[in-house]
N, C-alpha and C. Protein backbone atom coordinates (compact mmCIF):
# COMPACT_ATOMS: atom_id res chain seq x y z
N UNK A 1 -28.14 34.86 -71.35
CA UNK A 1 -26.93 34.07 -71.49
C UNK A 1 -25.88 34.85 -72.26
N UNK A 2 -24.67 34.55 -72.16
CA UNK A 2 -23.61 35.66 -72.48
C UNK A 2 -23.00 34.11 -73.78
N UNK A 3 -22.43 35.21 -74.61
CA UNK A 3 -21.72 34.14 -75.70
C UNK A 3 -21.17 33.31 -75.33
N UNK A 4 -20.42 33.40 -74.00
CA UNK A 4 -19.67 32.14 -73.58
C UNK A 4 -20.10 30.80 -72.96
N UNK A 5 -21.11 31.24 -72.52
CA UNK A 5 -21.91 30.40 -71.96
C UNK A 5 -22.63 29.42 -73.52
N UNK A 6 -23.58 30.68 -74.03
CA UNK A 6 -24.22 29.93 -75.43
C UNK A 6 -23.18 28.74 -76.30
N UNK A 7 -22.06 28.88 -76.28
CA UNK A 7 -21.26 28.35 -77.37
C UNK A 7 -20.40 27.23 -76.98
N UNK A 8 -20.62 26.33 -75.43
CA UNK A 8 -20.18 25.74 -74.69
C UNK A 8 -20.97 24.46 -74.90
N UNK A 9 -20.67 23.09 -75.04
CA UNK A 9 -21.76 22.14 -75.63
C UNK A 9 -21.73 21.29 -73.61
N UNK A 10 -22.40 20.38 -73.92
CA UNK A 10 -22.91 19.51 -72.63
C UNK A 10 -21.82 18.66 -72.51
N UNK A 11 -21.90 18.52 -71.67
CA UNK A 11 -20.09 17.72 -70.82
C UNK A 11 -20.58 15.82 -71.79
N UNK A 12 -19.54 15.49 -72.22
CA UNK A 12 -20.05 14.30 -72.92
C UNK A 12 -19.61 12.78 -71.97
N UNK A 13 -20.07 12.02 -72.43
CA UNK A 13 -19.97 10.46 -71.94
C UNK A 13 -18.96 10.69 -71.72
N UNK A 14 -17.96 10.25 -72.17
CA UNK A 14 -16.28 10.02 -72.19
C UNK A 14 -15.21 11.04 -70.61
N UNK A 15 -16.22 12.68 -70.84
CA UNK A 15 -15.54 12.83 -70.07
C UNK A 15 -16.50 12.56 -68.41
N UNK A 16 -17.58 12.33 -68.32
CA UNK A 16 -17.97 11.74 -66.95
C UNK A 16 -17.33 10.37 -66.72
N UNK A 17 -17.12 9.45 -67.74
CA UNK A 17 -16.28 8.79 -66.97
C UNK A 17 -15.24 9.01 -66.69
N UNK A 18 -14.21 9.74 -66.93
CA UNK A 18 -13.22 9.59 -67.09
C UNK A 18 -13.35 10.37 -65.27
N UNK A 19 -14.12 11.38 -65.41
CA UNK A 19 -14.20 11.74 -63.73
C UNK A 19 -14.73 11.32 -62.81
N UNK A 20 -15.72 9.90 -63.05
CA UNK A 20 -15.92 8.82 -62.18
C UNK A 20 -14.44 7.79 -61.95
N UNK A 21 -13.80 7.37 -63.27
CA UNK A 21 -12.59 6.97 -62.37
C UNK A 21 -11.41 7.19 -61.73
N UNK A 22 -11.29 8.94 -62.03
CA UNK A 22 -11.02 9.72 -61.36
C UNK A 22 -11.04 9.49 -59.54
N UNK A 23 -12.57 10.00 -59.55
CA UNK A 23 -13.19 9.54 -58.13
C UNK A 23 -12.96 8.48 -57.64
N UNK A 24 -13.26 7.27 -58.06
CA UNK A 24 -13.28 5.42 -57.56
C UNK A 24 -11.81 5.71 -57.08
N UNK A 25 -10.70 6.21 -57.86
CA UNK A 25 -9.26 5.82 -57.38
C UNK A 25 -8.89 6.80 -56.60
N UNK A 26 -9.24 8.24 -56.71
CA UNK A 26 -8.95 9.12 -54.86
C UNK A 26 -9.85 8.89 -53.55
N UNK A 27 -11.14 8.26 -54.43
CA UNK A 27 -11.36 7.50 -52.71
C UNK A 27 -11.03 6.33 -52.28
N UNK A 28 -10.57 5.63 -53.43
CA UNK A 28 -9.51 4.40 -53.00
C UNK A 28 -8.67 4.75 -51.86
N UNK A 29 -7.39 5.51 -52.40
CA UNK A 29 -6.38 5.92 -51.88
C UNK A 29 -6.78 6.35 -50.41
N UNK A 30 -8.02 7.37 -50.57
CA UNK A 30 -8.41 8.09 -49.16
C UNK A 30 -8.60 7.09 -48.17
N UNK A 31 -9.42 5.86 -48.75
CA UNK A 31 -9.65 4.77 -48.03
C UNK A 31 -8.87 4.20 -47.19
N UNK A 32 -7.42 3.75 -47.82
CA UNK A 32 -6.46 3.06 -47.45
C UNK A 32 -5.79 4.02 -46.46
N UNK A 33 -5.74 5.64 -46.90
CA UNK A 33 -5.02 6.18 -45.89
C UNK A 33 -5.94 6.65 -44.47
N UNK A 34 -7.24 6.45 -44.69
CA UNK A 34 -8.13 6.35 -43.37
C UNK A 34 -7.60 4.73 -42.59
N UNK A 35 -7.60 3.67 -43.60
CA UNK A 35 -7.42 2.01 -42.74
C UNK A 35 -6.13 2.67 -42.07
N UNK A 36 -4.98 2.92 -42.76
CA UNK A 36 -3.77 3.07 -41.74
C UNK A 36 -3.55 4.16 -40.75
N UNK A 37 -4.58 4.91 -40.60
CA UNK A 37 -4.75 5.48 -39.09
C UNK A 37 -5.21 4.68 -37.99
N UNK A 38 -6.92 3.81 -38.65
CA UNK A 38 -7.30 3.29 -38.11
C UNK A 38 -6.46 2.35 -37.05
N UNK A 39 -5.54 1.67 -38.25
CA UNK A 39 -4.94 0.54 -37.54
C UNK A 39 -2.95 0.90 -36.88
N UNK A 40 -2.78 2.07 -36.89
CA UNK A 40 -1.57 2.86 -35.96
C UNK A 40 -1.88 3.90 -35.68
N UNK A 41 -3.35 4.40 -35.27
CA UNK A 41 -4.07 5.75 -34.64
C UNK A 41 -3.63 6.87 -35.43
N UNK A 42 -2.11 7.06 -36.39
CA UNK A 42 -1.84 8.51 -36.67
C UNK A 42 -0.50 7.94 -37.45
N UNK A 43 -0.79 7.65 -38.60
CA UNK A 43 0.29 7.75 -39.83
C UNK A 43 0.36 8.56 -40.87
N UNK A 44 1.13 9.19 -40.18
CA UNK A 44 1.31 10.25 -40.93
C UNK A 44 2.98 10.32 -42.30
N UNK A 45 3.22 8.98 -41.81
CA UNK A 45 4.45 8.47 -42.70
C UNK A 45 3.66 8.04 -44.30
N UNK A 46 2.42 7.48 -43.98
CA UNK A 46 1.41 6.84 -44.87
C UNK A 46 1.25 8.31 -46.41
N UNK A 47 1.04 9.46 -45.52
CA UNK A 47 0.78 10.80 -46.69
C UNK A 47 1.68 10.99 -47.93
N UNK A 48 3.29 10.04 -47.54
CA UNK A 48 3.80 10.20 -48.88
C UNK A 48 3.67 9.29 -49.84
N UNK A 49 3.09 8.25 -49.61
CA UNK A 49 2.29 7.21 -50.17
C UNK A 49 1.09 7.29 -50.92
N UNK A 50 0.29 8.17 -49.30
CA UNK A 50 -1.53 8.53 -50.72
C UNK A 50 -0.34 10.02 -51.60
N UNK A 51 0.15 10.20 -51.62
CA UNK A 51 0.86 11.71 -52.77
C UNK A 51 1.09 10.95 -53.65
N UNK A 52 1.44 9.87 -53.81
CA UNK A 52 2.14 9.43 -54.84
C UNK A 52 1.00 8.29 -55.70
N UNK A 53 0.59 7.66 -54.58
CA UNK A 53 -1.05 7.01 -55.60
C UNK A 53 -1.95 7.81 -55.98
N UNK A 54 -1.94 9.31 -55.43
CA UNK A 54 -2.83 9.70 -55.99
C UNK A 54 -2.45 10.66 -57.21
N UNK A 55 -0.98 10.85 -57.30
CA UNK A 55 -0.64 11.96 -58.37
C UNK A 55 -1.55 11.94 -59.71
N UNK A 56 -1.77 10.49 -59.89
CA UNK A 56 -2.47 10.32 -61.60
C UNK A 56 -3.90 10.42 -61.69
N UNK A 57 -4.84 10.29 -60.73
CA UNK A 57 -5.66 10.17 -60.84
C UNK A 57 -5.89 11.65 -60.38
N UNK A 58 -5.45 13.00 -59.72
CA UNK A 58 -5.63 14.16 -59.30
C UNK A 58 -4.78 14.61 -61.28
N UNK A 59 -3.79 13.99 -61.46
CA UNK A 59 -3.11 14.93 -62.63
C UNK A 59 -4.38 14.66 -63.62
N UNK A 60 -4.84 13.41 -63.86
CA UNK A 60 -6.15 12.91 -65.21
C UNK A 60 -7.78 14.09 -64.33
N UNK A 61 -7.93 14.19 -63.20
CA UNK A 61 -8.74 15.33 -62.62
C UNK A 61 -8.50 16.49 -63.15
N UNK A 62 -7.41 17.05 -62.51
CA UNK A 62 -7.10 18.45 -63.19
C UNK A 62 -7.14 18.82 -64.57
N UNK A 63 -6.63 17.99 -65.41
CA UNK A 63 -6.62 18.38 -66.73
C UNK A 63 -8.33 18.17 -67.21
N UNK A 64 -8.74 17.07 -66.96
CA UNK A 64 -10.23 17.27 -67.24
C UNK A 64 -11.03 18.35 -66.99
N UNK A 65 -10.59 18.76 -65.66
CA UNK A 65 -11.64 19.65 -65.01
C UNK A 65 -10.52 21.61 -65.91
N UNK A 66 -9.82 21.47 -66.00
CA UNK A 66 -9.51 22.57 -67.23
C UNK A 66 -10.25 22.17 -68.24
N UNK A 67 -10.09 21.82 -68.95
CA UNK A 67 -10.91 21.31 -70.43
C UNK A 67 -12.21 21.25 -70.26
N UNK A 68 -12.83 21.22 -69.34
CA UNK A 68 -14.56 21.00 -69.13
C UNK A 68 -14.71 22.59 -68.76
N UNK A 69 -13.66 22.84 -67.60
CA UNK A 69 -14.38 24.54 -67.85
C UNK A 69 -14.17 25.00 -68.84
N UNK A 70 -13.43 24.88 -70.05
CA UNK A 70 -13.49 26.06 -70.98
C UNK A 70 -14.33 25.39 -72.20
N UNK A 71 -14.79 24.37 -72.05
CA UNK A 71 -15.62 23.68 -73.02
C UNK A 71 -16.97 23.25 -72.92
N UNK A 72 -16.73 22.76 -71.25
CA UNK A 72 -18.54 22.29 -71.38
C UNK A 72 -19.24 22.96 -70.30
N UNK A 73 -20.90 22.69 -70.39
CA UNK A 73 -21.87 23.54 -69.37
C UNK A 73 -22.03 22.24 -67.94
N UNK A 74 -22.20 22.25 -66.78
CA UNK A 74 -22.63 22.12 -65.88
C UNK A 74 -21.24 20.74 -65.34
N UNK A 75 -20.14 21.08 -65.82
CA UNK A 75 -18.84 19.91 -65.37
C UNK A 75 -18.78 20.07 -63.84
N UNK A 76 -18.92 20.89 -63.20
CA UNK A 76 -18.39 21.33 -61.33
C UNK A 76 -19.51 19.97 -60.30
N UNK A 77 -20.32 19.44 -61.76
CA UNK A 77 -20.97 18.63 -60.56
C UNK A 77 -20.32 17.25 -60.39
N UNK A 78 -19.26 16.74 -61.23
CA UNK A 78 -18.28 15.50 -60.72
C UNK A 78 -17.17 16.07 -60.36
N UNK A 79 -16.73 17.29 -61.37
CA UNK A 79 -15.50 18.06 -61.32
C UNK A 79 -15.48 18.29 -59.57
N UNK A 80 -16.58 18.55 -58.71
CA UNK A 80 -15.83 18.53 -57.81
C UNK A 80 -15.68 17.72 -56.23
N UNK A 81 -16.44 16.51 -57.32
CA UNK A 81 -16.20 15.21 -56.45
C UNK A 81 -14.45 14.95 -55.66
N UNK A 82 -13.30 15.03 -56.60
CA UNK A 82 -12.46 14.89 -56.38
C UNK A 82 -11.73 15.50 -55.16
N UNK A 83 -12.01 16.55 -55.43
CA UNK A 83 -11.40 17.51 -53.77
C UNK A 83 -11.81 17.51 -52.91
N UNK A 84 -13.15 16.92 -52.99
CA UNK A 84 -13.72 16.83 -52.16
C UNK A 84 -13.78 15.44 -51.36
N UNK A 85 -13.50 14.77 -51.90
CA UNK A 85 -13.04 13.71 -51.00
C UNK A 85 -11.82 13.67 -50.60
N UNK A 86 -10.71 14.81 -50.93
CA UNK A 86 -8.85 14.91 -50.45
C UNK A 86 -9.36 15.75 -49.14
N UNK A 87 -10.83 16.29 -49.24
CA UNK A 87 -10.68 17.58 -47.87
C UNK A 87 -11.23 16.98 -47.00
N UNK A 88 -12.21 16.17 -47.40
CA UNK A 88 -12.79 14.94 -46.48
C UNK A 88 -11.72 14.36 -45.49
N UNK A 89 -11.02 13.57 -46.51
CA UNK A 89 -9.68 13.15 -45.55
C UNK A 89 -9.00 13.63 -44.90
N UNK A 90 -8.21 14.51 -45.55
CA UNK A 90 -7.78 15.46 -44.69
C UNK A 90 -8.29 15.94 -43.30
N UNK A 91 -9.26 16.74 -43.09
CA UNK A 91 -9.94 16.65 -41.99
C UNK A 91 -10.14 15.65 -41.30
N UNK A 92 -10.42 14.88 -41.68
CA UNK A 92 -10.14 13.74 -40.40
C UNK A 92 -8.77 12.98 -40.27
N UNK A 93 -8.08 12.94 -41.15
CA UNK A 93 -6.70 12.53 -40.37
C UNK A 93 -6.24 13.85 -39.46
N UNK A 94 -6.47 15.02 -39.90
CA UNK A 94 -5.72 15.83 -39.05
C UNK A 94 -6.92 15.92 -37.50
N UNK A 95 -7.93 15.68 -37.61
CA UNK A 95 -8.35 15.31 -36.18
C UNK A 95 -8.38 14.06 -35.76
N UNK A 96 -7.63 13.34 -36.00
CA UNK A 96 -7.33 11.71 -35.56
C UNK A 96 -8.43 11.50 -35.42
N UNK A 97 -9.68 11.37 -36.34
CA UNK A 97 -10.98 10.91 -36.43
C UNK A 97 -11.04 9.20 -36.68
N UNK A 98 -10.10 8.95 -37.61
CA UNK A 98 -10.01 7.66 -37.68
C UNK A 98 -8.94 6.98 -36.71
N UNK A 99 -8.12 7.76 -35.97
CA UNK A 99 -7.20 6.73 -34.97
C UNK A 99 -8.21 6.42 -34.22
N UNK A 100 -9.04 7.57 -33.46
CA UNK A 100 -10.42 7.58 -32.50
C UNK A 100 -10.42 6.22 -32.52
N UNK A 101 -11.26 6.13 -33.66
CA UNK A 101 -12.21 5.10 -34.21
C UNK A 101 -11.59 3.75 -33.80
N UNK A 102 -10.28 3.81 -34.81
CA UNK A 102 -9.56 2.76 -34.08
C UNK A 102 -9.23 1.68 -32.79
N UNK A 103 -8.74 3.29 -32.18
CA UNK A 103 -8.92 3.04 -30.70
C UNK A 103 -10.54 2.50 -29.71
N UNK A 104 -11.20 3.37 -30.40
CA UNK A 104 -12.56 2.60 -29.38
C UNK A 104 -13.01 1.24 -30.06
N UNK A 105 -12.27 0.95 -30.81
CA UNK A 105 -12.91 -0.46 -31.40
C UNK A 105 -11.78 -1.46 -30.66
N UNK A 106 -10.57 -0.96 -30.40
CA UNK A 106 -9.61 -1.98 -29.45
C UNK A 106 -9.70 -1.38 -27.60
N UNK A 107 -9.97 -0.96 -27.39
CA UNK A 107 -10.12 -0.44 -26.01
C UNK A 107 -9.94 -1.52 -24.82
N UNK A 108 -11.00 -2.29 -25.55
CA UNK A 108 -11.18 -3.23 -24.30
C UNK A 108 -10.29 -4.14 -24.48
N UNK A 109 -9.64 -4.52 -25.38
CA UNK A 109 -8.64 -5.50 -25.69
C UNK A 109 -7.16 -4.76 -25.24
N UNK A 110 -7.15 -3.54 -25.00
CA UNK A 110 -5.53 -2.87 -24.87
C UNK A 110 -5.95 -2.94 -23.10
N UNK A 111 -7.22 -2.38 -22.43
CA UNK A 111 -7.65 -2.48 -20.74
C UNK A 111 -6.99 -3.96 -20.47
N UNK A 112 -7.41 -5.34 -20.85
CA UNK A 112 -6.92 -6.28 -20.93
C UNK A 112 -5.51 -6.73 -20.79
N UNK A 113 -4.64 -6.21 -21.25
CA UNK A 113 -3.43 -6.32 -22.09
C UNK A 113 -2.53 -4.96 -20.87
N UNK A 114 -3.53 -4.18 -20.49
CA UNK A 114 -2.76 -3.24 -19.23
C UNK A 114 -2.91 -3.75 -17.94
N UNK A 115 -4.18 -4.36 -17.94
CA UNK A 115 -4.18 -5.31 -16.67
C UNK A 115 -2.96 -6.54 -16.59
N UNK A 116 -2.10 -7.18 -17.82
CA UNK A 116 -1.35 -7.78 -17.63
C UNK A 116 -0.26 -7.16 -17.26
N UNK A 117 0.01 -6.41 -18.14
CA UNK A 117 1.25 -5.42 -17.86
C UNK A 117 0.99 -5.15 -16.41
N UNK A 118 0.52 -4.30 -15.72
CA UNK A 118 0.58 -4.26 -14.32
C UNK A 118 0.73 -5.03 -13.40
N UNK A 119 0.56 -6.63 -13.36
CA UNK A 119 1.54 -7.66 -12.65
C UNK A 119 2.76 -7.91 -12.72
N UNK A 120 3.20 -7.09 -13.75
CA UNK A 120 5.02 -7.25 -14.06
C UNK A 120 5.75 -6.52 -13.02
N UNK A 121 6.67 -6.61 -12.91
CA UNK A 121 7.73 -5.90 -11.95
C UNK A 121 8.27 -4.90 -13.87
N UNK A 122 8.63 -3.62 -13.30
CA UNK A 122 8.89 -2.57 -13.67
C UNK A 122 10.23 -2.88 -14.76
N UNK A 123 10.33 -2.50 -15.77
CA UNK A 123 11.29 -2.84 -16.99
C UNK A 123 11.51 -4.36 -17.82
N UNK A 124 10.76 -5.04 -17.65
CA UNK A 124 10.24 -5.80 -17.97
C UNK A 124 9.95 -5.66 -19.10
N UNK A 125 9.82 -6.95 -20.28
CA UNK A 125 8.97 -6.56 -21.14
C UNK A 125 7.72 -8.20 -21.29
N UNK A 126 6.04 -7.74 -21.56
CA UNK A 126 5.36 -8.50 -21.38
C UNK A 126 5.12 -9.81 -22.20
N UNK A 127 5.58 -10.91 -21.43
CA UNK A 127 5.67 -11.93 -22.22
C UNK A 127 4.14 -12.56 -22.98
N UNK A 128 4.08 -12.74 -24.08
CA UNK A 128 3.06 -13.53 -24.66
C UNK A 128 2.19 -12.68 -25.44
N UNK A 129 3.15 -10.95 -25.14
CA UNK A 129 2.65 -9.84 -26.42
C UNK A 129 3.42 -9.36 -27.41
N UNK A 130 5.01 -10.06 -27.21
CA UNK A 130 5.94 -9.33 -28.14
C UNK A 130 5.27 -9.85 -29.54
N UNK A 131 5.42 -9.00 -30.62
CA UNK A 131 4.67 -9.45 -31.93
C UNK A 131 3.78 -10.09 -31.79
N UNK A 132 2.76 -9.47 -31.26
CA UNK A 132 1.46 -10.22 -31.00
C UNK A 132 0.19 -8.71 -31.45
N UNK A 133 -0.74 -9.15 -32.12
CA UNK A 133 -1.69 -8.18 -32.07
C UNK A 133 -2.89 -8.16 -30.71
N UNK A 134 -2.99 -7.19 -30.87
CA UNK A 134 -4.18 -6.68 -29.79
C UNK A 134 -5.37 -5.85 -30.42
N UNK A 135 -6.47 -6.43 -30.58
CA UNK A 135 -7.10 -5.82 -31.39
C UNK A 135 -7.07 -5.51 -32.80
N UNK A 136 -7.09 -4.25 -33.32
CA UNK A 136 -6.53 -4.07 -34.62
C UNK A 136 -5.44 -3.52 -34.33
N UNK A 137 -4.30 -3.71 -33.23
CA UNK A 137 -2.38 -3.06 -33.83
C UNK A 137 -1.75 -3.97 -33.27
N UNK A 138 -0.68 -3.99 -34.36
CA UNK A 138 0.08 -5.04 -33.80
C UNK A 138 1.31 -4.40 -32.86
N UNK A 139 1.48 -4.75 -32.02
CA UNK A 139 2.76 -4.17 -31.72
C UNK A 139 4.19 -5.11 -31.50
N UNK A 140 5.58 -4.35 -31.42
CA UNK A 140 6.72 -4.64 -31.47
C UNK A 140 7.07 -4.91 -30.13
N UNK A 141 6.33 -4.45 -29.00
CA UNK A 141 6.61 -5.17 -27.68
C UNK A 141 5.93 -4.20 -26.74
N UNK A 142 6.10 -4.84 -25.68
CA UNK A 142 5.06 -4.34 -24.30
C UNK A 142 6.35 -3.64 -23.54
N UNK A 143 6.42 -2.71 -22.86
CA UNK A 143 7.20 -2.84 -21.16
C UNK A 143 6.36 -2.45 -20.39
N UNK A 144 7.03 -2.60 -19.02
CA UNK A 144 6.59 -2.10 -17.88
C UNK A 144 7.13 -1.38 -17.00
N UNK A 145 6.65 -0.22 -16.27
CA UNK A 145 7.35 1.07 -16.21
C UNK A 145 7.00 0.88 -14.52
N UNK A 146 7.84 1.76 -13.75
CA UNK A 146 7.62 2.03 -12.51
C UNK A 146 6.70 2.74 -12.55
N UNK A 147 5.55 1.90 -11.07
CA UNK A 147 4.57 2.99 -10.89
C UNK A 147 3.07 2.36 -11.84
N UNK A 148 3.18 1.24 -12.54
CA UNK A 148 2.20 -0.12 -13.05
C UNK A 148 2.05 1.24 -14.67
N UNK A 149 3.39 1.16 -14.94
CA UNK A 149 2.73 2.58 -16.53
C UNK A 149 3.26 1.41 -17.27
N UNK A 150 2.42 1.14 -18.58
CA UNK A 150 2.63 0.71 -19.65
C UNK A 150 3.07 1.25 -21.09
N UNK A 151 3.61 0.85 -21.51
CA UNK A 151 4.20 1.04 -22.89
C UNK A 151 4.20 0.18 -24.25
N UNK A 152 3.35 0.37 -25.17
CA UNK A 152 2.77 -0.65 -26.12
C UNK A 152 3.56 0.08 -27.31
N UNK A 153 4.17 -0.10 -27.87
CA UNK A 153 5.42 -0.29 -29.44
C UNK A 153 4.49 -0.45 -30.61
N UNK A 154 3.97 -0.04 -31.17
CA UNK A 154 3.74 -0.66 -32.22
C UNK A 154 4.80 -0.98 -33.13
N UNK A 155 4.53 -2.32 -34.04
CA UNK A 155 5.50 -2.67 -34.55
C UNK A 155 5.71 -1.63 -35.85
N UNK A 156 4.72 -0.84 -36.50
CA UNK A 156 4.84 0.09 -37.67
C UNK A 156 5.98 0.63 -37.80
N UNK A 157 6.87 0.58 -38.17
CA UNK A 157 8.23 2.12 -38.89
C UNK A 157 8.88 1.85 -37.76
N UNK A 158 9.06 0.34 -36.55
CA UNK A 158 9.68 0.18 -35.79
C UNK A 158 11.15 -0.04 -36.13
N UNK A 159 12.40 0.39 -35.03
CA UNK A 159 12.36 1.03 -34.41
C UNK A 159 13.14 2.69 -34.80
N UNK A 160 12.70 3.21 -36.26
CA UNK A 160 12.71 3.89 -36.15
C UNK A 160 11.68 5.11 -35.93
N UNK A 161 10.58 5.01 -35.81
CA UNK A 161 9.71 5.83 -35.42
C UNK A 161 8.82 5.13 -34.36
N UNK A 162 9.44 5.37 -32.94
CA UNK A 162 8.52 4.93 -31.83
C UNK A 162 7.50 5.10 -31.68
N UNK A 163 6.63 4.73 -32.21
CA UNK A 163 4.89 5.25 -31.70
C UNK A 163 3.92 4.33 -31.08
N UNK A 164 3.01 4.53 -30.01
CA UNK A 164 2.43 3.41 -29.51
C UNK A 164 1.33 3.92 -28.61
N UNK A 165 1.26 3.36 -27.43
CA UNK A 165 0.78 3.83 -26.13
C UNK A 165 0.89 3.85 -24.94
N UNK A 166 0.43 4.62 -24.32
CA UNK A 166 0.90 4.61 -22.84
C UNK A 166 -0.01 4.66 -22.30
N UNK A 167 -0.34 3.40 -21.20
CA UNK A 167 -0.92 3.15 -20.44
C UNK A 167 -0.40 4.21 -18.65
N UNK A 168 -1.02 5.05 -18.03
CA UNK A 168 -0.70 6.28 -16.91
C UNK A 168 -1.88 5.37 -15.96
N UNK A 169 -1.88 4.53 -14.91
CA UNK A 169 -3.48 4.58 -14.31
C UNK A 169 -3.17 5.72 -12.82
N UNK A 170 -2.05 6.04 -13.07
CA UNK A 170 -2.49 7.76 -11.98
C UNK A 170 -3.07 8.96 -12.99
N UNK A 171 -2.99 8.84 -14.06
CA UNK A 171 -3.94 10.03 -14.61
C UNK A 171 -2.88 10.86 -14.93
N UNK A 172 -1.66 10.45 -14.84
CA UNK A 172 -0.55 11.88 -15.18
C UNK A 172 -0.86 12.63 -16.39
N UNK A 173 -0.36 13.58 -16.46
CA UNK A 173 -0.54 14.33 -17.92
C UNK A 173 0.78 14.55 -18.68
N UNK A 174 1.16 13.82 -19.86
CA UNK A 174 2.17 14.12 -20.56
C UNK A 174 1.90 15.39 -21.16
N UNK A 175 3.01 16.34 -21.81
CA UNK A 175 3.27 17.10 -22.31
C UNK A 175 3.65 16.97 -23.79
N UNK A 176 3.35 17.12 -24.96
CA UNK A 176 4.24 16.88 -26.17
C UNK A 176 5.46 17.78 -26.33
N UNK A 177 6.52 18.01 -26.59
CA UNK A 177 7.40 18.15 -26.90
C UNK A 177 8.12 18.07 -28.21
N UNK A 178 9.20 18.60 -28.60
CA UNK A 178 9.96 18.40 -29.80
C UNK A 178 10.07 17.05 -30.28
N UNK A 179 10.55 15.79 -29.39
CA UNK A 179 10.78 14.47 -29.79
C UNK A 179 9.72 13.74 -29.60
N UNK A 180 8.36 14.26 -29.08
CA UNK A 180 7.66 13.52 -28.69
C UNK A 180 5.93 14.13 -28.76
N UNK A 181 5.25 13.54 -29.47
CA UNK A 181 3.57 13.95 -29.37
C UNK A 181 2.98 12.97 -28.64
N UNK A 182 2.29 13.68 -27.88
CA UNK A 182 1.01 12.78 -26.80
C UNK A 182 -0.17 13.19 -27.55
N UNK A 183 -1.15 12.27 -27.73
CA UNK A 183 -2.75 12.89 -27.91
C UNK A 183 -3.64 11.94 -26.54
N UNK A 184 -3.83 12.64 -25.79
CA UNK A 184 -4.58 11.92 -24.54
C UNK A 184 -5.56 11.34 -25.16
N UNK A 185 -5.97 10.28 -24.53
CA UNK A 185 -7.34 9.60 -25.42
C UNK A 185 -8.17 8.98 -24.37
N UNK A 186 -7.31 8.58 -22.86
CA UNK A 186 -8.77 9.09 -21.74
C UNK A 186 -7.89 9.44 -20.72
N UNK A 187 -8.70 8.97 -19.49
CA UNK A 187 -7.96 9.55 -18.03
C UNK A 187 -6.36 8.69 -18.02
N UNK A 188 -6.43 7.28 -18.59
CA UNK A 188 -5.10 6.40 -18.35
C UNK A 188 -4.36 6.44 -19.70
N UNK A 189 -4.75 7.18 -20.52
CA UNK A 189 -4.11 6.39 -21.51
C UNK A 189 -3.75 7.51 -22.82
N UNK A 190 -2.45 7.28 -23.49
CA UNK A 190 -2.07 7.83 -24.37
C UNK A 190 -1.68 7.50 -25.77
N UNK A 191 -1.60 8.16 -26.90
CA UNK A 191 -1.24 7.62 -27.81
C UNK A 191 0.27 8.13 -27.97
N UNK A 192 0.95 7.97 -28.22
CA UNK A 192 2.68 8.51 -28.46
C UNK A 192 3.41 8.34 -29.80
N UNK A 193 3.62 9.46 -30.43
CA UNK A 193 4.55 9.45 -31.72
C UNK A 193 5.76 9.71 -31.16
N UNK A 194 6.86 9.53 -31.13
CA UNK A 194 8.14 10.08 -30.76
C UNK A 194 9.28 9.78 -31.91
C-alpha cells in the first residue's frame, strides 16, 4: 500500500447517503424522461427539463464524489451509480428504446384508429379523434391523405413542433430531411418529428 492509500479513512454514513439520494433523484428524473418518450415516442424537447432537474442532484454527486476520492477508500462503488444511470438513459432515448416500447404497447389501438381514417375521403380530418387519446398519446387531430395515408398530430408542443404518425398502407418510404425526421417503425407506419 502506498501512503496515499494508507492515510485515507472508510467512506462514512453521511456520505453514502448523501449518494443514495443522489441516485433516488437521477433515476427519478431518468424515469420521467424515459415516461415522456414512452408516451410521444421521441422528446427530445423533454432533455432541457431532465438538465435542469437534474443539475442538483449531479452538482451534490460531483462534489461528493471529489471529496471521497481524495479522502476515502472504496467510494467508486455508489460514486458511480450516478452516471451510470445518465448513460443508461441516454442510450436508450437516443435509440428510441422507449418510444419502441411505447409504440408496441399502442399498436393495435393506432391499426384501429387507421382503419377509421381510411373510410374518410382525403383531407378530412377524423371525427371522434380530435383530442382524443389512443392508447398511451394523445393527439391534436387525425387527417386523411390521398391514397387512404394517415396523419396522427400529437397534441405535445402542438402546433409548434409537428410530431406524430403516419400511417403509408402502400409501404412508401419517407426520407428524413432538414424539416422533417421519419423513424420507420413497420411496413405502414411512421413516426414524424417535423
Amino acid at each position: 500500500m502506498d501512503w496515499f492509500t494508507r492515510h485515507r479513512s472508510p467512506v462514512p454514513v453521511a456520505w453514502n447517503v448523501t449518494m443514495v439520494l443522489a441516485s433516488v433523484a437521477t433515476a427519478l428524473c431518468c424515469a420521467r424522461k424515459i415516461w415522456a418518450d414512452i408516451t410521444v415516442f421521441d422528446d427530445d424537447e423533454f432533455w432541457l427539463t431532465a438538465g435542469l432537474l437534474l443539475a442538483i442532484p449531479v452538482a451534490v454527486w460531483l462534489v461528493s464524489v471529489i471529496v471521497a476520492g481524495l479522502r476515502y477508500v472504496g467510494w467508486w462503488r455508489l460514486g458511480l451509480l450516478v452516471p451510470a444511470l445518465l448513460a443508461i438513459t441516454v442510450a436508450l432515448a437516443e435509440h428510441s428504446v422507449p418510444g419502441r416500447i411505447g409504440w408496441l404497447m399502442t399498436r393495435s389501438d393506432m391499426n384501429q384508429a387507421a382503419a377509421a381514417c381510411d373510410a374518410l375521403e382525403s383531407g378530412r380530418s377524423v371525427r371522434g379523434y380530435n383530442g382524443e387519446t389512443i392508447g398511451l398519446y394523445k393527439f391534436h387531430h387525425i387527417e386523411s391523405e390521398p391514397g387512404k395515408e394517415c396523419e396522427f398530430y400529437l397534441s405535445r408542443h402542438y402546433p409548434g413542433v409537428r410530431s406524430g404518425f403516419i400511417y403509408l398502407p402502400n409501404g412508401k418510404d419517407l426520407v428524413s430531411d432538414i424539416d422533417n425526421k421519419y423513424v420507420r417503425l413497420d411496413n405502414s407506419w411512421y413516426y414524424l418529428r417535423g
